[in-house]
N, C-alpha and C. Protein backbone atom coordinates (compact mmCIF):
# COMPACT_ATOMS: atom_id res chain seq x y z
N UNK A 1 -4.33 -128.75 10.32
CA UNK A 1 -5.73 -129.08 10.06
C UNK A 1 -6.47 -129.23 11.38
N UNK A 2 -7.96 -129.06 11.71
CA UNK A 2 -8.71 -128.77 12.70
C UNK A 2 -9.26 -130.20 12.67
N UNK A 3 -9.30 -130.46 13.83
CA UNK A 3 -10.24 -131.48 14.01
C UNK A 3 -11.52 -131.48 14.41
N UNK A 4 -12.72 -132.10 14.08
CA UNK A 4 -14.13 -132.12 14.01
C UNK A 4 -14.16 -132.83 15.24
N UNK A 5 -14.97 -132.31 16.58
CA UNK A 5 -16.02 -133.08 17.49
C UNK A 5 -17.29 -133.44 16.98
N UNK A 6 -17.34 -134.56 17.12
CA UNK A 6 -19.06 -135.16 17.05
C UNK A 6 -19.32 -135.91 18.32
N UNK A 7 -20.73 -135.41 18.31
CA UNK A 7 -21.17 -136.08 19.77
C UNK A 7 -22.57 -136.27 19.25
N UNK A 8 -23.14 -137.22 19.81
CA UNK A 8 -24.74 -137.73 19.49
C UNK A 8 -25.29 -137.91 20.61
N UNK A 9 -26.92 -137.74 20.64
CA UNK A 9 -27.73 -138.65 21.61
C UNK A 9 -28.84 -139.05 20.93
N UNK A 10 -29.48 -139.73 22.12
CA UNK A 10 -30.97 -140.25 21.46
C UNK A 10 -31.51 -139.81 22.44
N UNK A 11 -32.85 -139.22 22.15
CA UNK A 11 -34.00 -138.68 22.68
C UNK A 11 -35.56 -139.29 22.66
N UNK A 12 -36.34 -139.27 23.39
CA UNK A 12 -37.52 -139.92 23.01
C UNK A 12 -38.28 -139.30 21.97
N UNK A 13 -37.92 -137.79 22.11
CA UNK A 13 -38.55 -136.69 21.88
C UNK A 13 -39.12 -137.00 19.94
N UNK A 14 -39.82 -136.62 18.91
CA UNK A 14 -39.54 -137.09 17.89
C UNK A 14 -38.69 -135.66 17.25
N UNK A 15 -38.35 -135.85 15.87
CA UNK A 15 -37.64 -134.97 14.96
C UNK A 15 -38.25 -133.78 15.56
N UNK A 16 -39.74 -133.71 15.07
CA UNK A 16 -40.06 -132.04 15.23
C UNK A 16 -39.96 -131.35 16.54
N UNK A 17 -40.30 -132.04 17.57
CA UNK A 17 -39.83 -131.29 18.71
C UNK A 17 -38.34 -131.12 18.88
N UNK A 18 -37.71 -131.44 18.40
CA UNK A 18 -36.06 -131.55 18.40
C UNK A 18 -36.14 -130.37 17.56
N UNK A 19 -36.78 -130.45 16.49
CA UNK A 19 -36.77 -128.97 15.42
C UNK A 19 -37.38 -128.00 15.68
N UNK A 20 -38.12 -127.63 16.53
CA UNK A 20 -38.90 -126.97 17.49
C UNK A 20 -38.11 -126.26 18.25
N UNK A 21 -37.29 -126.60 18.68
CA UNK A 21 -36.53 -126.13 19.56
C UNK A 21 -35.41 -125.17 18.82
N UNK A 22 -34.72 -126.37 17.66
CA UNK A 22 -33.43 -125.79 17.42
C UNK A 22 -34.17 -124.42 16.67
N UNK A 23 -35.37 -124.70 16.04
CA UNK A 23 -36.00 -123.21 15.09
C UNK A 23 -36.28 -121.83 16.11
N UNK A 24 -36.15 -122.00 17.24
CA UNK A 24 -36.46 -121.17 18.20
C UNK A 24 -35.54 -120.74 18.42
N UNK A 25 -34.85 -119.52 17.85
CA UNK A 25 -33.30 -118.85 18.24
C UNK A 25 -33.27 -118.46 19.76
N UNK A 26 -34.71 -117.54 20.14
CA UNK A 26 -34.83 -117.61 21.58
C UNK A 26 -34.12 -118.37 22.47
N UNK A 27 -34.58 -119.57 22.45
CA UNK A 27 -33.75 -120.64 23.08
C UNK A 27 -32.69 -121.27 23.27
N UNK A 28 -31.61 -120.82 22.28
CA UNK A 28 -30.54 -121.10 22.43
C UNK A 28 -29.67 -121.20 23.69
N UNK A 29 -29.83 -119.88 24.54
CA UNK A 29 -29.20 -120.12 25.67
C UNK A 29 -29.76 -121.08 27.15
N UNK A 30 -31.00 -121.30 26.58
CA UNK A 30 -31.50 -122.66 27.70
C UNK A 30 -30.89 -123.60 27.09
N UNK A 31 -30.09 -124.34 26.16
CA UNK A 31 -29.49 -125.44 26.01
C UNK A 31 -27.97 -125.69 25.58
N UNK A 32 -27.55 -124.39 25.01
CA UNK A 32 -25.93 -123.90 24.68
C UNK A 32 -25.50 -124.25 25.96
N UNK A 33 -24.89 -125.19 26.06
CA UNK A 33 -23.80 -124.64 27.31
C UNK A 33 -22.48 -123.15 27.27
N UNK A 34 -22.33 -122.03 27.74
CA UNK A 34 -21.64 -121.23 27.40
C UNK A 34 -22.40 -119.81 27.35
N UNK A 35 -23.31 -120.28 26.67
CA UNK A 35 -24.52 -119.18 26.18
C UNK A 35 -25.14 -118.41 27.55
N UNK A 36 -25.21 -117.29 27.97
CA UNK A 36 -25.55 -116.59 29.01
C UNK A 36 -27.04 -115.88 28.18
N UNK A 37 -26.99 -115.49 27.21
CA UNK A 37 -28.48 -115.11 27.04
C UNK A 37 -28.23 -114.75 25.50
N UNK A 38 -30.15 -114.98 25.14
CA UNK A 38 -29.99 -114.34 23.59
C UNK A 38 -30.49 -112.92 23.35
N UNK A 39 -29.89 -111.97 22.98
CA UNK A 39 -29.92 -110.53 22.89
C UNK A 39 -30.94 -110.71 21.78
N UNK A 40 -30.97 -111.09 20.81
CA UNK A 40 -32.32 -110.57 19.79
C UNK A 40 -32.15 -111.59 18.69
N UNK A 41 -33.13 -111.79 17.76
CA UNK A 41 -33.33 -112.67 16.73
C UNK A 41 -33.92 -112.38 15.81
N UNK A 42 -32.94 -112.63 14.83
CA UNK A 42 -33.54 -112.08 13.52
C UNK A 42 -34.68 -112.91 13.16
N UNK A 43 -36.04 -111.86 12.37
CA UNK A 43 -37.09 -112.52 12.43
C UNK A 43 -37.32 -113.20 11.44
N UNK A 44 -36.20 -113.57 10.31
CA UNK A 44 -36.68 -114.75 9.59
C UNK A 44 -35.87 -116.00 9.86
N UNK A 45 -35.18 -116.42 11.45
CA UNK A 45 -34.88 -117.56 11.69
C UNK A 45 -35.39 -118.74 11.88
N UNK A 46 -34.92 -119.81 11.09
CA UNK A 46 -33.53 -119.78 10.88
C UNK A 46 -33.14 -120.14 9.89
N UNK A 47 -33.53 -119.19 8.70
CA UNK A 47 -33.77 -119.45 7.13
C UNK A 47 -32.03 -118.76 7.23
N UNK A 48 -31.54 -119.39 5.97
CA UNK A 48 -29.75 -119.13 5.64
C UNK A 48 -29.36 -117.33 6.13
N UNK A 49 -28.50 -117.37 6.62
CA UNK A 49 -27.91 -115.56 6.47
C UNK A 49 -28.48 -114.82 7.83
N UNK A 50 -29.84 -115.73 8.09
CA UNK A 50 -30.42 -114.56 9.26
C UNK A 50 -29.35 -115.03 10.43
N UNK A 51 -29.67 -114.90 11.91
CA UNK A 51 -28.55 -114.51 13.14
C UNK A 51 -28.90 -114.41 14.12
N UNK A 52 -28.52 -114.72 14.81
CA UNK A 52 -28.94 -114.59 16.52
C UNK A 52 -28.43 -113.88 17.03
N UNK A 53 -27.75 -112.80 18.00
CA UNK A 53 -27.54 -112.02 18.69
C UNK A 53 -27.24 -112.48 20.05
N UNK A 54 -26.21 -112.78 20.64
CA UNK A 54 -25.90 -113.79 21.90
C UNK A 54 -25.18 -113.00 23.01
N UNK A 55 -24.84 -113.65 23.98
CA UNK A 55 -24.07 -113.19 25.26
C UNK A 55 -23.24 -114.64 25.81
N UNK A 56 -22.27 -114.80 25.66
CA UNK A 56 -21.63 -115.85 26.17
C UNK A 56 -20.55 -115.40 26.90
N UNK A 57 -20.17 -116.71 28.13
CA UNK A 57 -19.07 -116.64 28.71
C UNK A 57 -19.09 -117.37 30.03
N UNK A 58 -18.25 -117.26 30.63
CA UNK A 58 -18.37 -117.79 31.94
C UNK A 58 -17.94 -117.13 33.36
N UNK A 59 -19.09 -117.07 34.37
CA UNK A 59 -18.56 -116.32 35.31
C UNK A 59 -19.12 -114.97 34.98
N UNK A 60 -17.91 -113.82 35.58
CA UNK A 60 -17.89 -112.62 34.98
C UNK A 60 -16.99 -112.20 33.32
N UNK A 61 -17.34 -113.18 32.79
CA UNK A 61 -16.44 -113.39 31.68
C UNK A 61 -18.22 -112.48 30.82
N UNK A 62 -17.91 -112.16 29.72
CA UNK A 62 -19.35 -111.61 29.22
C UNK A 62 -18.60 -111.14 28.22
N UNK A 63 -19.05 -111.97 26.83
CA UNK A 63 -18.99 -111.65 25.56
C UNK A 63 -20.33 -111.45 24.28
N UNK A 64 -20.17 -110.27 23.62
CA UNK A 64 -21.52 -110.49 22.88
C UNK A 64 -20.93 -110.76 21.16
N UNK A 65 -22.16 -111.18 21.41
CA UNK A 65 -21.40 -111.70 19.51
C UNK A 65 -22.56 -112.18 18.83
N UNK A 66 -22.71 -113.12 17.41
CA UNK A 66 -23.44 -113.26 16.99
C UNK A 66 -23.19 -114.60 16.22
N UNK A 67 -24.46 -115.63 15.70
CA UNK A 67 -24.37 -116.74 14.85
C UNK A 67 -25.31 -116.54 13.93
N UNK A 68 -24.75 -117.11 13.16
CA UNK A 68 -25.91 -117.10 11.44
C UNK A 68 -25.69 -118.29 11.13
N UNK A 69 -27.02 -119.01 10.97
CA UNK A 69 -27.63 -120.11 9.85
C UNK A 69 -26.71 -119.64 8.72
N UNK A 70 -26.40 -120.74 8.43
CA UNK A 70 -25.36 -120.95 7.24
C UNK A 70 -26.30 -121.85 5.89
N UNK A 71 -27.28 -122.93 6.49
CA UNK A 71 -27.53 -123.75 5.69
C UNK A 71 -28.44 -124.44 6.68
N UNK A 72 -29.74 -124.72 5.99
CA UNK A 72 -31.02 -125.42 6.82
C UNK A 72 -31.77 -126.59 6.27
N UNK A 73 -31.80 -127.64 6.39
CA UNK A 73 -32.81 -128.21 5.64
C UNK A 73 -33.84 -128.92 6.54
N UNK A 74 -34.88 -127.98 6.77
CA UNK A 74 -35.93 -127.72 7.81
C UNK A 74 -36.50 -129.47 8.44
N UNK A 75 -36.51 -129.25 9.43
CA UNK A 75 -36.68 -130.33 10.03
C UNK A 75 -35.80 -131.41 10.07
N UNK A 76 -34.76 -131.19 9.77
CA UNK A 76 -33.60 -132.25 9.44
C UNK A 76 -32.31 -131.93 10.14
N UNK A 77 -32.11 -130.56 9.36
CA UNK A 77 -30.56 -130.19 9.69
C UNK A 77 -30.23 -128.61 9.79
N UNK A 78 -29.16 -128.14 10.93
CA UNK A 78 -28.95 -126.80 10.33
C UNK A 78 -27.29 -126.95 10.83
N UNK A 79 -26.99 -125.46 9.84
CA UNK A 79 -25.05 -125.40 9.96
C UNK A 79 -25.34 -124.38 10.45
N UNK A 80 -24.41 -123.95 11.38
CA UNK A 80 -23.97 -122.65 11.91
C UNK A 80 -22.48 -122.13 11.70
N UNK A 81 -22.69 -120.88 11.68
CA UNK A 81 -21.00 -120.32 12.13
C UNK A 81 -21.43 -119.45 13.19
N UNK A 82 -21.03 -120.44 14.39
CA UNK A 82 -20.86 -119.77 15.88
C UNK A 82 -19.89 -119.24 16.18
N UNK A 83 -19.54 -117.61 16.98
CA UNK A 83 -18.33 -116.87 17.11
C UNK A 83 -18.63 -116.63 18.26
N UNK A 84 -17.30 -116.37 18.94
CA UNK A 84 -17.19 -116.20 20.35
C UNK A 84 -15.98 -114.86 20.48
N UNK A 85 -15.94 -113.88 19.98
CA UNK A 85 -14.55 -113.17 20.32
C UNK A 85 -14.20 -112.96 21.56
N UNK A 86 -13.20 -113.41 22.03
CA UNK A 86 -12.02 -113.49 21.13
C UNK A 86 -11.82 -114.97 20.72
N UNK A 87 -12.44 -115.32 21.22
CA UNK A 87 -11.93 -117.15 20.96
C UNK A 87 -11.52 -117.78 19.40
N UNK A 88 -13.04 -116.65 18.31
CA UNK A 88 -12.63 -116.98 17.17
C UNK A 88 -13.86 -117.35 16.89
N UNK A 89 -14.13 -118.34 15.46
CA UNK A 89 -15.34 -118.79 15.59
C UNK A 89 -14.88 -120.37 14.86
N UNK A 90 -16.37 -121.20 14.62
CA UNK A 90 -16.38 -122.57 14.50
C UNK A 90 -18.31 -123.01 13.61
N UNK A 91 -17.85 -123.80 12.90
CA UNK A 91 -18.94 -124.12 12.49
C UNK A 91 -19.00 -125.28 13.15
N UNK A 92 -20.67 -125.60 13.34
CA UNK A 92 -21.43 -126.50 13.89
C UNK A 92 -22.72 -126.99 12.96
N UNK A 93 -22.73 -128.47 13.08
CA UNK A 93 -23.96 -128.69 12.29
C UNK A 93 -24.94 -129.67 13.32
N UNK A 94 -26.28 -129.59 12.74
CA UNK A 94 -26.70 -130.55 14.28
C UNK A 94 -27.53 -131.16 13.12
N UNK A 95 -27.70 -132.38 12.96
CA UNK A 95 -28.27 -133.21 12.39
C UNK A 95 -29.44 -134.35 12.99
N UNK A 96 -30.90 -134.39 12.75
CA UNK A 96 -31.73 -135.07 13.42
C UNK A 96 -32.32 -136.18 12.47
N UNK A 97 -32.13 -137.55 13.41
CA UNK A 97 -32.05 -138.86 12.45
C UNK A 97 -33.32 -139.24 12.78
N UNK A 98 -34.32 -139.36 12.86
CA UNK A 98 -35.61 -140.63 13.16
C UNK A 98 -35.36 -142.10 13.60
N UNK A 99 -35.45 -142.47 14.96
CA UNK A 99 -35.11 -143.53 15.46
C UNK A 99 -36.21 -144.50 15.21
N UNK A 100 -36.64 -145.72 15.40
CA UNK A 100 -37.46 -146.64 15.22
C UNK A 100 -38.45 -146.50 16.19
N UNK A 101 -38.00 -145.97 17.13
CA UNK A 101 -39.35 -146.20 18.36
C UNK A 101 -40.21 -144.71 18.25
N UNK A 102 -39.89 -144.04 17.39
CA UNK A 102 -40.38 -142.72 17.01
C UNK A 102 -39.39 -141.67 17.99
N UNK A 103 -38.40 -141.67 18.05
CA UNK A 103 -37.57 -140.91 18.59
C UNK A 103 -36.58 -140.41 17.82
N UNK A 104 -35.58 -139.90 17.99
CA UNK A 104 -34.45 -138.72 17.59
C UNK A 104 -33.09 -139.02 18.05
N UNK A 105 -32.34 -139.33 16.68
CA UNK A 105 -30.83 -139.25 17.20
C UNK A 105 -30.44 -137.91 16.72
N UNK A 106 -29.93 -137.50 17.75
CA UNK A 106 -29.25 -135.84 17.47
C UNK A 106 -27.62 -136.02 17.17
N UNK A 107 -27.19 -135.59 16.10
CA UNK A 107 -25.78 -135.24 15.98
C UNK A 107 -25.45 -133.89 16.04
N UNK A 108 -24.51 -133.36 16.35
CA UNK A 108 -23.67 -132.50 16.77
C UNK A 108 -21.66 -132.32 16.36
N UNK A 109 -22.02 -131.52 15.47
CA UNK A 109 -20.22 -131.60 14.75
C UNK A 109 -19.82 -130.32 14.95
N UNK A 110 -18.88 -129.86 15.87
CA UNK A 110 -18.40 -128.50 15.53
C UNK A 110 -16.53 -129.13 15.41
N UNK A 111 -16.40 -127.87 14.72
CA UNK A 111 -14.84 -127.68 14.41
C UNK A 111 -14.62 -126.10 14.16
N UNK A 112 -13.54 -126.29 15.18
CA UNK A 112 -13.01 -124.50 15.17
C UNK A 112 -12.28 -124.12 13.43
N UNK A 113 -12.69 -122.92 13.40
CA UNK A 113 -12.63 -122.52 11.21
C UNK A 113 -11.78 -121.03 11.62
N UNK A 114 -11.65 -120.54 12.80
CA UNK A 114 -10.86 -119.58 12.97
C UNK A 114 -10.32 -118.74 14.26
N UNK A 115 -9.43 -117.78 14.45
CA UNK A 115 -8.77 -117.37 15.56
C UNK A 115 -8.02 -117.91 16.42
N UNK A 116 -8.37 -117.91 17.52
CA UNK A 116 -7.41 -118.87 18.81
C UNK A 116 -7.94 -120.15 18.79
N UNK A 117 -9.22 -120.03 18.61
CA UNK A 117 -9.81 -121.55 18.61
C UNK A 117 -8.87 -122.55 17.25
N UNK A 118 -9.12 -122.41 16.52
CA UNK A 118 -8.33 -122.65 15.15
C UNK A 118 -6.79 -122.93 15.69
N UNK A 119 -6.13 -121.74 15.91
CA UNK A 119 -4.96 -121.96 15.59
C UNK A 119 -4.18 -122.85 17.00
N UNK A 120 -4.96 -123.16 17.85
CA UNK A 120 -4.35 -123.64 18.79
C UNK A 120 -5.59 -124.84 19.11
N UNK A 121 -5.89 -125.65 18.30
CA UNK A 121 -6.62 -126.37 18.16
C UNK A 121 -5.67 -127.43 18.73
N UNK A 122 -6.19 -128.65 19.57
CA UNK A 122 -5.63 -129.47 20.11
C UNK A 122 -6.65 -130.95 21.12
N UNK A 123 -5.64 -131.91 21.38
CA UNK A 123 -6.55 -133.01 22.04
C UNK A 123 -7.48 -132.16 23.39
N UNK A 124 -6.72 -131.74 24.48
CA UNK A 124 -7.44 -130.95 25.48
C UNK A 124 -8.60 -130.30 24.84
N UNK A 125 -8.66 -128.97 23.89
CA UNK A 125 -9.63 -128.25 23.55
C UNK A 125 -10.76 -129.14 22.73
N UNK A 126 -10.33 -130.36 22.28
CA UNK A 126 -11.50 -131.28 21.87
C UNK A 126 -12.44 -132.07 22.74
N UNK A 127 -10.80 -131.92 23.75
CA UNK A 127 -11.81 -132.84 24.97
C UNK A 127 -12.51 -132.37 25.56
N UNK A 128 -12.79 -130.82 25.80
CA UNK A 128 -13.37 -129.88 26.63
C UNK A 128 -14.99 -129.88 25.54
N UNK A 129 -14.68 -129.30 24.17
CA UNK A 129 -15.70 -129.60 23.61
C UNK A 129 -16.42 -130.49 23.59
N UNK A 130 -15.59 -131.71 23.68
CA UNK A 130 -17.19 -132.73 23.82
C UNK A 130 -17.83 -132.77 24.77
N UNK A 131 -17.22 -132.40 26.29
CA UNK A 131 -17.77 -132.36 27.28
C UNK A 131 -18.78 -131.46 27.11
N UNK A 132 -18.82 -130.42 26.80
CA UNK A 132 -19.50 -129.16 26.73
C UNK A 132 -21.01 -129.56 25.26
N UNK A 133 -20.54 -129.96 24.75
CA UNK A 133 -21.72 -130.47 23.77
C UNK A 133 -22.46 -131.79 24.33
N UNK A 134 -21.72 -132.73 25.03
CA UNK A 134 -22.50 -133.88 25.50
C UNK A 134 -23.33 -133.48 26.65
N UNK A 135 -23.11 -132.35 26.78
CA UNK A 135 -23.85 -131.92 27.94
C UNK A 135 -25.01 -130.99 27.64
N UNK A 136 -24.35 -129.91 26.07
CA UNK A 136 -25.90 -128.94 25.19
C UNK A 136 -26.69 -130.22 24.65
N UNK A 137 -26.18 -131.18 24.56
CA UNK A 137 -27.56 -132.20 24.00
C UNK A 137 -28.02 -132.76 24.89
N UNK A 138 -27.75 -133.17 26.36
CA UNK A 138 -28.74 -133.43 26.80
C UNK A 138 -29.95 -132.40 27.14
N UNK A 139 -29.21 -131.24 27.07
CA UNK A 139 -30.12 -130.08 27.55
C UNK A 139 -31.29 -129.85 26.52
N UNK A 140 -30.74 -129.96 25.13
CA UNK A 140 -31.64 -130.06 23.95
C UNK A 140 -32.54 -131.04 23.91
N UNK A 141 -31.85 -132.22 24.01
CA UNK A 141 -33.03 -133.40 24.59
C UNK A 141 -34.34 -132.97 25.18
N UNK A 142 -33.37 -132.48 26.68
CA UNK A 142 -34.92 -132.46 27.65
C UNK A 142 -35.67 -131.45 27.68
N UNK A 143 -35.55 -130.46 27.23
CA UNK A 143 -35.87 -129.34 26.40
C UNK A 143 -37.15 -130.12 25.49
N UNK A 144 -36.84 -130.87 24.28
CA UNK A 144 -37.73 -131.00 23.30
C UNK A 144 -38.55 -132.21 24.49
N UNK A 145 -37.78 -133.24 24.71
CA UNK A 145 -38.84 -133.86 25.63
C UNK A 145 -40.13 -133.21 26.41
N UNK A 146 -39.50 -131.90 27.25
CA UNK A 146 -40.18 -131.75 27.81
C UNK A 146 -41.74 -130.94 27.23
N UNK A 147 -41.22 -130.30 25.72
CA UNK A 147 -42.59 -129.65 25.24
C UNK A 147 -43.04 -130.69 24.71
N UNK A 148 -42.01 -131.86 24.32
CA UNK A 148 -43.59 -132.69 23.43
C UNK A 148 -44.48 -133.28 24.86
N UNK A 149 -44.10 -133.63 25.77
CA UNK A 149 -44.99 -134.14 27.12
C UNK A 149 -46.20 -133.16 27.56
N UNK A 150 -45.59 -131.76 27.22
CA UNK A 150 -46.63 -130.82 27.50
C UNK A 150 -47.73 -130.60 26.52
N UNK A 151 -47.37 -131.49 24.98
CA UNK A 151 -48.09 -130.72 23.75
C UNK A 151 -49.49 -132.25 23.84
N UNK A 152 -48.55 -133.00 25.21
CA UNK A 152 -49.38 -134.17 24.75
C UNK A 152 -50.79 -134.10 25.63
């Protein structure tokens, strides 16, 4: 059985700029850690089934591949199945809570669902993931921070 990373932050930013962002497939690779660029976006994202078109890797490492919205509930929440070949792929869900001071707790759950990632699932490769997500949310953070400061 696979084990689930979750990682959270809080942001000043509120929900919709947090949703602002994540609705912008464009953007993915300004806050993915991994993500080298987004090749194209389907134009009804990020309604269920549509997909992003990606470039990941590290270095001279360069993989293209693709993610699809799995499940959205707009302004709140979306699931992904993110793939990386060869690595395999993993669903991710990012969940946005409404804090009291008008801010945003962001959650973040991925768990590897197939290939190498999957089958060689382990404490190290969890530990690497959280590093790697505690680090796409701050980027998501300051990201939404920074357009709501500009919208203000």
């Amino acid at each position: 059985m696979t084990r689930m990373t979750v990682v959270t932050r809080k942001t000043s930013a509120p929900p919709d700029a947090v949703w602002r962002v994540l609705a912008d497939g464009h953007r993915y690779a300004d806050w993915v850690v991994g993500a080298k660029t987004i090749r194209s976006v389907d134009p009804e994202w990020p309604t269920p089934g549509s997909r992003f078109h990606h470039r990941v890797g590290v270095g001279p490492v360069d993989i293209k591949d693709s993610s699809v919205s799995e499940a959205v509930d707009e302004g709140h929440a979306i699931s992904l199945r993110v793939k990386a070949f060869p690595a395999g792929a993993a669903r991710v869900r990012i969940i946005l809570t409404p804090t009291d001071d008008g801010g945003t707790e962001i959650m973040l759950e991925e768990h590897p669902i197939e290939g190498f990632a999957r089958r060689f699932d382990n404490p190290l490769q969890q530990a690497a993931l959280r590093v790697r997500n505690i680090e796409s949310l701050r980027r998501l953070a300051r990201l939404a921070e920074r357009d709501e400061a500009r919208a203000a």
